[in-house]
Protein backbone atom coordinates (compact mmCIF):
# COMPACT_ATOMS: atom_id res chain seq x y z
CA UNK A 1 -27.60 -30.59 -28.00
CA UNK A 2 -25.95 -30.54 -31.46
CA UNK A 3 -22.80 -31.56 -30.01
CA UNK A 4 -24.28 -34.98 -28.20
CA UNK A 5 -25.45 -36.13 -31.48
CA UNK A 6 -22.85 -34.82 -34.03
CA UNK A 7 -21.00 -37.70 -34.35
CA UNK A 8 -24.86 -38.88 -35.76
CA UNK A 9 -25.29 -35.79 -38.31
CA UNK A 10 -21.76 -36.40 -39.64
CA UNK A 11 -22.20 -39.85 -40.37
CA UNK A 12 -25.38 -39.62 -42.43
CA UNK A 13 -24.88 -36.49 -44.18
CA UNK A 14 -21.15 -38.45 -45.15
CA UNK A 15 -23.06 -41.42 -46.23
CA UNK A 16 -25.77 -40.66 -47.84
CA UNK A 17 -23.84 -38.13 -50.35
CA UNK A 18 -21.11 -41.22 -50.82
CA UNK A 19 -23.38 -43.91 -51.13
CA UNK A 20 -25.74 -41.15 -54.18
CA UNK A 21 -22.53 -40.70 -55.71
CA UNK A 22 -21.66 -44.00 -56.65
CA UNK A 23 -24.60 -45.31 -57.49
CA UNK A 24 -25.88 -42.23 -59.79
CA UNK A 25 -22.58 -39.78 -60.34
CA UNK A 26 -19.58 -42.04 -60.66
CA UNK A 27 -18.71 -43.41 -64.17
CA UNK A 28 -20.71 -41.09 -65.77
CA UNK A 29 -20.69 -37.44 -67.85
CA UNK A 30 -21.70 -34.80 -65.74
CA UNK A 31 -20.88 -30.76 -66.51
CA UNK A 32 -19.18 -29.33 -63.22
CA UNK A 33 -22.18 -27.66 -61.91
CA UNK A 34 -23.87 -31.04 -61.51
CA UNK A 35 -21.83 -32.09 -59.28
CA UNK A 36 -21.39 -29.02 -57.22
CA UNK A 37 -25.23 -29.21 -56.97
CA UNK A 38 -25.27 -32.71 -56.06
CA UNK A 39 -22.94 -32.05 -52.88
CA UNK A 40 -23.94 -28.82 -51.65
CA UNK A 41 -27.11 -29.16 -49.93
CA UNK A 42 -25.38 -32.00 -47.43
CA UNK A 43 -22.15 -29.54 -47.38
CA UNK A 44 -24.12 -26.31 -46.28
CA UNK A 45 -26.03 -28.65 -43.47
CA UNK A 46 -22.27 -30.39 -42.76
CA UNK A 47 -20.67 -26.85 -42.09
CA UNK A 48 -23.73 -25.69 -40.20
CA UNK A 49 -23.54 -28.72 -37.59
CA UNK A 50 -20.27 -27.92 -36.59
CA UNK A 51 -21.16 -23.93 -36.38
CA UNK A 52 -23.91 -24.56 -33.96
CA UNK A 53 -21.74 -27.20 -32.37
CA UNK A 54 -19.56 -24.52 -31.52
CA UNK A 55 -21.46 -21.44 -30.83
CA UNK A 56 -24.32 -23.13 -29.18
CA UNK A 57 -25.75 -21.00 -26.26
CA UNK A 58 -29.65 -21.19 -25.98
CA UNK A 59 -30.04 -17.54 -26.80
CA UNK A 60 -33.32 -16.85 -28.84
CA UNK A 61 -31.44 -16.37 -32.22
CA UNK A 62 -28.99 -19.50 -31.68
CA UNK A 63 -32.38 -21.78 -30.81
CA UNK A 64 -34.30 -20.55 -34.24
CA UNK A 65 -31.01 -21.27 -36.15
CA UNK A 66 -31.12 -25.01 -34.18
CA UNK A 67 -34.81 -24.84 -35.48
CA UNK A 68 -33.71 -24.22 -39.02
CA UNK A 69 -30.52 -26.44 -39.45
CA UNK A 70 -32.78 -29.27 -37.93
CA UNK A 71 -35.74 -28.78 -40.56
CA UNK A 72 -33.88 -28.82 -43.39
CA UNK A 73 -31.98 -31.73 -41.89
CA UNK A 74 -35.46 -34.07 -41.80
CA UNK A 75 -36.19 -32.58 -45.25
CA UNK A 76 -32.91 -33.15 -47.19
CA UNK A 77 -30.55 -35.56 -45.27
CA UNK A 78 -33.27 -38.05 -43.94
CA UNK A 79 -34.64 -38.94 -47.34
CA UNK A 80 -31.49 -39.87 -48.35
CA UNK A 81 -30.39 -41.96 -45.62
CA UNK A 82 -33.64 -43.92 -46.16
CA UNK A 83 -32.74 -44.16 -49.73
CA UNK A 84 -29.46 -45.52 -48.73
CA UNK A 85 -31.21 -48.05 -46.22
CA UNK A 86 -33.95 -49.41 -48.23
CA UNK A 87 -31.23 -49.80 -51.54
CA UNK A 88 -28.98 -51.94 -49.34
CA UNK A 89 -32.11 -54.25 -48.00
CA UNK A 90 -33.11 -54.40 -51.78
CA UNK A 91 -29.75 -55.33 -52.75
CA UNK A 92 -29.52 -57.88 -50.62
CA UNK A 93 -32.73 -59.59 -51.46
CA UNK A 94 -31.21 -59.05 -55.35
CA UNK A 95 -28.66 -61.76 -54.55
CA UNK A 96 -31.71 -64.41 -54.39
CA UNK A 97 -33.93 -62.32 -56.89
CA UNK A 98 -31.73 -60.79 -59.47
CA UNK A 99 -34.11 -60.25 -61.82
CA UNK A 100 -35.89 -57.70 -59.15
CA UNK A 101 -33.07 -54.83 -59.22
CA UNK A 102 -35.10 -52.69 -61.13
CA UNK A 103 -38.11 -52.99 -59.10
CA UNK A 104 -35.87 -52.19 -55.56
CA UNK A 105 -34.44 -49.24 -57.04
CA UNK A 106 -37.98 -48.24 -57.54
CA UNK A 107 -38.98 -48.84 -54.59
CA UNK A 108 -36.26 -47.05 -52.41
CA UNK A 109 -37.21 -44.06 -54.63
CA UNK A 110 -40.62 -43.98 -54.15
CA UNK A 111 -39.80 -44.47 -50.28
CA UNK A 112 -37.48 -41.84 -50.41
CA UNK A 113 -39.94 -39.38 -52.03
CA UNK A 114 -42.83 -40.58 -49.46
CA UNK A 115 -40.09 -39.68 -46.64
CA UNK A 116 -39.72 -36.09 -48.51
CA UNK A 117 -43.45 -35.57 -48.69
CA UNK A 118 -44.42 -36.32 -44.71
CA UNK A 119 -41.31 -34.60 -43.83
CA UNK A 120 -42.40 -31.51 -45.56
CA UNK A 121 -46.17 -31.75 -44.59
CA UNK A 122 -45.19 -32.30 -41.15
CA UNK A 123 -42.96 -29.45 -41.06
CA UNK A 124 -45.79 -26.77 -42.72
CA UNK A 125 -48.91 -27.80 -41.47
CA UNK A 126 -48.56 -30.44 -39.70
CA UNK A 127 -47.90 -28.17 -36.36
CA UNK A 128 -51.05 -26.20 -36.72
CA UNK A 129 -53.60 -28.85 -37.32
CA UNK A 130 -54.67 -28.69 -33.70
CA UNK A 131 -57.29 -31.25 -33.04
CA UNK A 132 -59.67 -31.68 -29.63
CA UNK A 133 -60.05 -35.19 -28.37
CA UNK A 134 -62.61 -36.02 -26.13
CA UNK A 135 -63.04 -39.01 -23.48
CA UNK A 136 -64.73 -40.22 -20.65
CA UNK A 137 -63.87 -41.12 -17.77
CA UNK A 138 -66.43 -43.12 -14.94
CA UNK A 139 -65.85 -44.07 -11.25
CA UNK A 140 -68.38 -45.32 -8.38
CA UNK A 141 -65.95 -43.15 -6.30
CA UNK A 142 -67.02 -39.73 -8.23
CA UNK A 143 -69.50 -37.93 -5.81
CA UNK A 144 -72.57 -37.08 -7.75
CA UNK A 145 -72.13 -33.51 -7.90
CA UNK A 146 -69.37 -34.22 -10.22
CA UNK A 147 -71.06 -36.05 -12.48
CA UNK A 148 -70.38 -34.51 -16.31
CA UNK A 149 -67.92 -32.60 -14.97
CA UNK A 150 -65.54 -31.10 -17.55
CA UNK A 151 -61.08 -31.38 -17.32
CA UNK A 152 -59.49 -29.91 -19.94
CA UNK A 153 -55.80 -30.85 -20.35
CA UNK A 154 -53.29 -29.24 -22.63
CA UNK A 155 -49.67 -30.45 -22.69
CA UNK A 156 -46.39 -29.75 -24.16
CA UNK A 157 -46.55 -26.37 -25.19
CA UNK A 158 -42.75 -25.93 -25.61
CA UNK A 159 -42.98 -22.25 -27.02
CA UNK A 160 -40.05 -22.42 -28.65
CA UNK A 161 -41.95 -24.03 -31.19
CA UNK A 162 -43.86 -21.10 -31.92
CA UNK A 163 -41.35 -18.33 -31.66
CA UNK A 164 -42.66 -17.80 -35.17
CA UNK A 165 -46.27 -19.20 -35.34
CA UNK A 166 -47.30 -16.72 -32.29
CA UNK A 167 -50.95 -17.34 -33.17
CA UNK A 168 -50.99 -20.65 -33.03
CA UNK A 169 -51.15 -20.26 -28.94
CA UNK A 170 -53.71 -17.74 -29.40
CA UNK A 171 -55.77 -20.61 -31.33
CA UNK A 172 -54.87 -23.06 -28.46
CA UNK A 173 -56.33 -20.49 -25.58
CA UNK A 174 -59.40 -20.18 -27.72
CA UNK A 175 -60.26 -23.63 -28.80
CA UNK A 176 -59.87 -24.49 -24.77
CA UNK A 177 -62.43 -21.26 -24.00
CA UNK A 178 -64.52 -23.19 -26.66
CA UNK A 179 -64.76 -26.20 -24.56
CA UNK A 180 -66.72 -24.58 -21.60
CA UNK A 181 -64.23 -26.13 -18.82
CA UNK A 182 -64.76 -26.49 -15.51
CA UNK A 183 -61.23 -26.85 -14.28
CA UNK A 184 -58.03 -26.57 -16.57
CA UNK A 185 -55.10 -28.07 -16.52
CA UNK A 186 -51.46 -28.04 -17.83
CA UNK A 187 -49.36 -30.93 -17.75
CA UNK A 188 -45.92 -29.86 -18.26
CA UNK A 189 -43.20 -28.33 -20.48
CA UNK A 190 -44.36 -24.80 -20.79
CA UNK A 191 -40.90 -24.27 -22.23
CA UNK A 192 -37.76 -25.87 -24.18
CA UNK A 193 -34.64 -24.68 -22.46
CA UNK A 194 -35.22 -20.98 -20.95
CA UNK A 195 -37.43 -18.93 -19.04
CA UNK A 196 -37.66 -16.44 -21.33
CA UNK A 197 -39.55 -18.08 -24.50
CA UNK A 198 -42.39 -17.20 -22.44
CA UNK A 199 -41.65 -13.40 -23.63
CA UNK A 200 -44.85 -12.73 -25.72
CA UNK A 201 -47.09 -15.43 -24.63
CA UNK A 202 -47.77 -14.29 -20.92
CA UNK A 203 -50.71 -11.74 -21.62
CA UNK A 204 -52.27 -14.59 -24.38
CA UNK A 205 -51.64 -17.57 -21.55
CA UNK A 206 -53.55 -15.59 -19.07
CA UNK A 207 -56.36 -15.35 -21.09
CA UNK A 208 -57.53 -18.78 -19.41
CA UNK A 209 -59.92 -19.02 -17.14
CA UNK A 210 -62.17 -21.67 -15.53
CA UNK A 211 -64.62 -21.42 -12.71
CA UNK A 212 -62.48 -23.92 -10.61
CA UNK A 213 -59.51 -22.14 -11.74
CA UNK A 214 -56.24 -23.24 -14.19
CA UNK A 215 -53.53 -25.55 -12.62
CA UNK A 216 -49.62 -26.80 -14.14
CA UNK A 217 -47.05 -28.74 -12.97
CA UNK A 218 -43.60 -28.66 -14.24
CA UNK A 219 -42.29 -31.24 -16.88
CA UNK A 220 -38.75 -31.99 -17.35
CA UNK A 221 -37.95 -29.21 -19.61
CA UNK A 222 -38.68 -26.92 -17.19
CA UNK A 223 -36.27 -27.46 -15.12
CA UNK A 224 -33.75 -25.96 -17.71
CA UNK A 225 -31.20 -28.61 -18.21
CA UNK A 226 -31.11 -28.45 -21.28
CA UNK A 227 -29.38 -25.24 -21.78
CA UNK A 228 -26.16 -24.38 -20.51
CA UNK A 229 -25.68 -21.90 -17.80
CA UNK A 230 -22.73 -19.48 -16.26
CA UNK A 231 -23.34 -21.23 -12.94
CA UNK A 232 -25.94 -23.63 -11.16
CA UNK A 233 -27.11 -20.52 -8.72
CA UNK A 234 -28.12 -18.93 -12.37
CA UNK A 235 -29.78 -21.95 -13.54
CA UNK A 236 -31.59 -22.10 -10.32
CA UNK A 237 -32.97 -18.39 -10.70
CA UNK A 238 -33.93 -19.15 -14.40
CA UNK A 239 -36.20 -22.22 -12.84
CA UNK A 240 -37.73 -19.72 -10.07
CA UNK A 241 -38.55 -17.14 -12.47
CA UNK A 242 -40.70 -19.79 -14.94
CA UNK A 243 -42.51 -20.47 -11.74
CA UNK A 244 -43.29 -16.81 -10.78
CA UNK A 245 -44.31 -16.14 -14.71
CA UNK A 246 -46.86 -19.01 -14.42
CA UNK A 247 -48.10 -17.58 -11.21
CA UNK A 248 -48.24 -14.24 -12.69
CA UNK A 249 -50.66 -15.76 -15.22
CA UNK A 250 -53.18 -16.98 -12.35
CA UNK A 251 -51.85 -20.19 -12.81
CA UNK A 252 -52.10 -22.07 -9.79
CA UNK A 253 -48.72 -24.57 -9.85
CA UNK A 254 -49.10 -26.99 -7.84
CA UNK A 255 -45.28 -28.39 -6.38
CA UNK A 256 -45.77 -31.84 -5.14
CA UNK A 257 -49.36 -30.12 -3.54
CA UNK A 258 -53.11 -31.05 -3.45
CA UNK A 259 -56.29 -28.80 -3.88
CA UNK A 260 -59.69 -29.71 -2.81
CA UNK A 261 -62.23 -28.93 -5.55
CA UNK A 262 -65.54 -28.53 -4.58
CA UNK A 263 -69.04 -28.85 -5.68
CA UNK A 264 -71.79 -27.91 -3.05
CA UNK A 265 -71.25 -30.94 0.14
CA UNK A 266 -69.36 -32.86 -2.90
CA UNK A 267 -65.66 -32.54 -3.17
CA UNK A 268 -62.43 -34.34 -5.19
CA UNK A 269 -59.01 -33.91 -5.02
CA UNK A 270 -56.24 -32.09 -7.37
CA UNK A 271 -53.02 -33.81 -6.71
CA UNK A 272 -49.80 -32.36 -8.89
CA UNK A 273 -46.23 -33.32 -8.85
CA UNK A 274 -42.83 -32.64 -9.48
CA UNK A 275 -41.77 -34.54 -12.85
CA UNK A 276 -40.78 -38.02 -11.53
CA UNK A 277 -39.14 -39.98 -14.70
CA UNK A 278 -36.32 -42.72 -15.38
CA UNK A 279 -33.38 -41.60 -15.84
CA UNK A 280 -31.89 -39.52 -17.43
CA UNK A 281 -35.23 -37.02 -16.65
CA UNK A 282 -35.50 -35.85 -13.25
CA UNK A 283 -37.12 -37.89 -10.40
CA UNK A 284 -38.34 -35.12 -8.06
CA UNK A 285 -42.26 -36.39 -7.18
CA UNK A 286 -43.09 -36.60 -3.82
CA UNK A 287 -46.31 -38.53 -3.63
CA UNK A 288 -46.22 -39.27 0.09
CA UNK A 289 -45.73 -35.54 0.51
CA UNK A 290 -48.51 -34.41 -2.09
CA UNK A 291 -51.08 -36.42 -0.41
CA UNK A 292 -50.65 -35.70 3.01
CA UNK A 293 -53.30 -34.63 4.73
CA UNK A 294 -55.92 -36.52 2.92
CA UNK A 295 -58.11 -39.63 4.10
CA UNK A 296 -55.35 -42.40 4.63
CA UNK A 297 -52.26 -40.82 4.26
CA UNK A 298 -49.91 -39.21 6.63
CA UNK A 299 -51.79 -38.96 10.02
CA UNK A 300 -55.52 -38.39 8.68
CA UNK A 301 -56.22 -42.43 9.14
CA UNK A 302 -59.86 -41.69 7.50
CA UNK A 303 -60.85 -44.58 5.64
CA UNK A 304 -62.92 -42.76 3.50
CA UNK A 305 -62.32 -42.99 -0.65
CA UNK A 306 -62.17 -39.66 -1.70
CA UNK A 307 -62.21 -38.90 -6.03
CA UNK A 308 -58.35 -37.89 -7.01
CA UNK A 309 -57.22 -36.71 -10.15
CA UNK A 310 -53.27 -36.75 -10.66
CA UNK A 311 -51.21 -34.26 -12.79
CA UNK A 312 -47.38 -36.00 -13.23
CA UNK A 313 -45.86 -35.40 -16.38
CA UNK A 314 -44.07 -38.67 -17.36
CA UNK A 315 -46.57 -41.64 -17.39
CA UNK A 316 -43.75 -43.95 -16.57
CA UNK A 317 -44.73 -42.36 -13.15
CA UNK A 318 -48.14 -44.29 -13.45
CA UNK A 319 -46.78 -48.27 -13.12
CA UNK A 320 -43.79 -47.13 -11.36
CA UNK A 321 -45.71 -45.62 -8.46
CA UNK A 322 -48.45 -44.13 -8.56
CA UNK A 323 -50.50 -47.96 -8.86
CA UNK A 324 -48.64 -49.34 -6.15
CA UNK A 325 -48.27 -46.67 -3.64
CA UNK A 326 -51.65 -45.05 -3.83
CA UNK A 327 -55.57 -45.62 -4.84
CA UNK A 328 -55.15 -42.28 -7.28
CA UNK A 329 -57.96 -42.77 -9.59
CA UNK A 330 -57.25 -40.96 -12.44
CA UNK A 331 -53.32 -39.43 -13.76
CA UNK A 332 -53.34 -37.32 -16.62
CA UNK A 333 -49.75 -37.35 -18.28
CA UNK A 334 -47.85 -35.73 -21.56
CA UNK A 335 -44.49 -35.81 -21.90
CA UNK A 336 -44.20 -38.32 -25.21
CA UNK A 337 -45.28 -36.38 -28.17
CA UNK A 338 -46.03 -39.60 -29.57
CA UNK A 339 -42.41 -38.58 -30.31
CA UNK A 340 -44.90 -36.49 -33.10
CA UNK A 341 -45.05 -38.97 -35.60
CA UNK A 342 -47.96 -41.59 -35.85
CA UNK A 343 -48.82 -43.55 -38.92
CA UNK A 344 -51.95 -45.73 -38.81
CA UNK A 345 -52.02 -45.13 -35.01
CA UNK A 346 -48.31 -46.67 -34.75
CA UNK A 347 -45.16 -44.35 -33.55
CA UNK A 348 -42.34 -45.36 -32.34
CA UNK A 349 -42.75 -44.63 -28.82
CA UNK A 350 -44.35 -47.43 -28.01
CA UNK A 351 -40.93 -48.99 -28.17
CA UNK A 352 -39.94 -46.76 -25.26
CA UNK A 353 -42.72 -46.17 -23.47
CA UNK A 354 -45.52 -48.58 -21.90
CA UNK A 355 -48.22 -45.86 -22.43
CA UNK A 356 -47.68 -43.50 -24.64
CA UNK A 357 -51.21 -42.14 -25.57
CA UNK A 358 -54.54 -41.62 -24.81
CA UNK A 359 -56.50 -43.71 -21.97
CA UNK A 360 -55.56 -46.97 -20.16
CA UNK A 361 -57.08 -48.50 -17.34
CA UNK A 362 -56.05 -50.75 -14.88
CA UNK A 363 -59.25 -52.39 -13.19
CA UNK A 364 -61.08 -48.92 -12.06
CA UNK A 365 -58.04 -46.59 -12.57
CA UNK A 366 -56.93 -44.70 -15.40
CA UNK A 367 -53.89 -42.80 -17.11
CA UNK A 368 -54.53 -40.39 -19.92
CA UNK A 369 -51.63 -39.57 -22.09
CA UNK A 370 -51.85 -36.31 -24.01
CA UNK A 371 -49.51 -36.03 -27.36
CA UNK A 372 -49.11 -32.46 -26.54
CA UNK A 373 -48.72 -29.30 -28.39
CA UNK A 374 -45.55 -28.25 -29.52
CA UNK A 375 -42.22 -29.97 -29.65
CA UNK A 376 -38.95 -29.87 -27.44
CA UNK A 377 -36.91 -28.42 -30.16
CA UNK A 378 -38.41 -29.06 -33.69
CA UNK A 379 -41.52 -27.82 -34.67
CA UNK A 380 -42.61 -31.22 -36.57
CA UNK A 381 -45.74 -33.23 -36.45
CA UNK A 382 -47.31 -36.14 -38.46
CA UNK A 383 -49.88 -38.05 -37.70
CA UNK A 384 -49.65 -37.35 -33.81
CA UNK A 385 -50.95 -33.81 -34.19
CA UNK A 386 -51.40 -31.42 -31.58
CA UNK A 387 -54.09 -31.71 -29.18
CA UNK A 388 -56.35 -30.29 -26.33
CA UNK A 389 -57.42 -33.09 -24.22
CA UNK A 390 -61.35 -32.94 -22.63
CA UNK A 391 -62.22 -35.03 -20.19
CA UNK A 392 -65.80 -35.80 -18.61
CA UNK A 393 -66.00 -37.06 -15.51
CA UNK A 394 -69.16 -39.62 -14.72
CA UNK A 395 -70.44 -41.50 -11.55
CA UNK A 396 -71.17 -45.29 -12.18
């Protein structure tokens, strides 16, 4: 991963230490050990980019070294760059305004500094501060025995993220015990890039429990593609063994596969699937082969509207397919973290994806959009905070 992007890390840890330079260093009196300080925290993070660029392997010690490098990366280097960026813009609004130079040097500063401070509270806390959102959810196609029944959805867990914060999965099983479900279900991304970050977290995992029982599906992570491997037929075994773990854990993961829930006579329909995303994230859904069997698809020509709930990772997957190709109800999605940064209730994923959180509807269907737990390879959050997702069911 360091490698795609190191052109990227050169760049602005180059820049931003050139551009400081001349603007506060050059011209002026410094002792020697000013300067040394001024350079060294972009020069340590310079020389560890192109050590992990190197030695990068995915085992547990190289992926908490990627953890640390990219930290102090948003602490230290991104300040600076935005320092750099907001100087320029103010410089170039000088050559209209001159008199205003002072007042944009002030104000990259204090933009700089508000970068530091949300970068560092994102970093500490930020991660921890799980919260438990709540919706609702109504359809005339809910049978009445369902009515107030409980979904609770967790996302995202990457546990790489909390290689080092082991209790804050502990707090996640309990604050989903808390929430009395009735069914529970996982929506992806157990893990970042191995099988094996589940090492620790299997016995505190299978701690859940409903009375209709604890489902997953696989996100795109967990297909391990993002680490490398000595040969496909390896990466392959890696993938089956994250499957058996989650079995081993009473989860039930469902593979492009329905369940029927029921309730007494009443009855609705668990649907999960393979991650199906654009490009470059797998497409491996099979809707036509998830549903079959069920009133009006494959050969059961039924006519009959039967409840469905949806588990597919990406929410792309929603307008893509899932609307046009079936009368699915309800999809519950993660996947976009709210790339874990949301100020005033704007992040920028909503320039890359159409929905991107919470609930959207679509005449009488819905998508729910989790922002997840963890993160896919730094353990950051502002603003889009971790989250357990609970969602009641009502008849119209």
């Amino acid at each position: 991963m360091v490698l795609r992007i190191l052109p990227v890390l050169l760049l602005t840890l180059i820049l931003s230490d050139v551009y400081l330079y001349f603007k506060f260093m050059r011209g002026r009196r410094h002792p020697l050990w000013a300067y040394f300080l001024f350079f060294l925290p972009n020069a340590l993070l310079l020389i560890a980019a192109l050590i992990l660029t190197w030695t990068e392997n995915h085992t547990p010690e190289n992926m908490t070294q990627m953890v640390i490098f990219f930290s102090l990366y948003m602490l230290i280097a991104l300040p600076k760059m935005l320092f750099l960026i907001v100087d320029l813009t103010g410089k170039s609004i000088c050559l209209f305004f001159p008199r205003a130079k002072k007042a944009c040097t002030m104000v990259s500063s204090a933009a700089s500094l508000l970068l530091f401070c949300i970068m560092g509270a994102g970093l500490s806390f930020g991660p921890t501060l799980l919260q438990v959102r709540h919706t609702d959810f109504s359809s005339a196609d809910l049978p009445p025995a369902f009515d107030g029944y409980r979904i609770v959805q967790f996302s995202d867990l990457h546990l790489t993220s909390f290689r080092n914060r082991p209790e804050m999965v502990e707090k996640v099983v309990e604050r989903i015990m808390e929430q009395c479900p009735d069914i529970i279900v996982f929506t992806g991304d157990l893990v970042s890039t191995e099988a094996n970050e589940l090492d620790g977290f299997d016995e505190i995992l299978s701690r859940l429990h409903a009375p209709d029982g604890v489902y997953s599906i696989l996100g795109n992570h967990d297909y391990l593609t993002y680490a490398r491997y000595l040969s496909p037929e390896e990466q392959a075994a890696q993938r089956e063994k994250l499957k058996e773990r989650q079995r081993a854990m009473n989860w039930d993961l469902l593979l492009n596969e329905h369940r029927i829930i029921h309730q007494g006579r009443d009855s609705i329909v668990l649907v999960g699937v393979e991650n199906d995303g654009k490009p470059p994230f797998p497409e491996r859904g099979d809707l036509k082969k998830a549903l079959d069997g069920l009133p009006g698809y494959g050969a059961n020509n039924d006519s009959t509207r039967i409840f469905k709930v949806l588990l597919s990772h990406d929410p792309t997957h929603w307008r893509r397919k899932v609307l046009p190709q079936t009368d699915i109800q309800l999809t519950l999605s993660g996947h976009t973290h709210g790339m874990q940064f949301m100020l005033f209730g704007w992040s920028p994923s909503e320039y890359f994806y159409p929905e991107w959180k919470y609930m959207y509807r679509e005449g009488e269907r819905g998508l729910y959009v989790s922002l997840g737990i963890g993160g896919a390879l730094i353990p950051f959050r502002f603003g889009a905070w971790p989250e357990i997702n609970v969602i009641t069911l009502h008849n119209k």
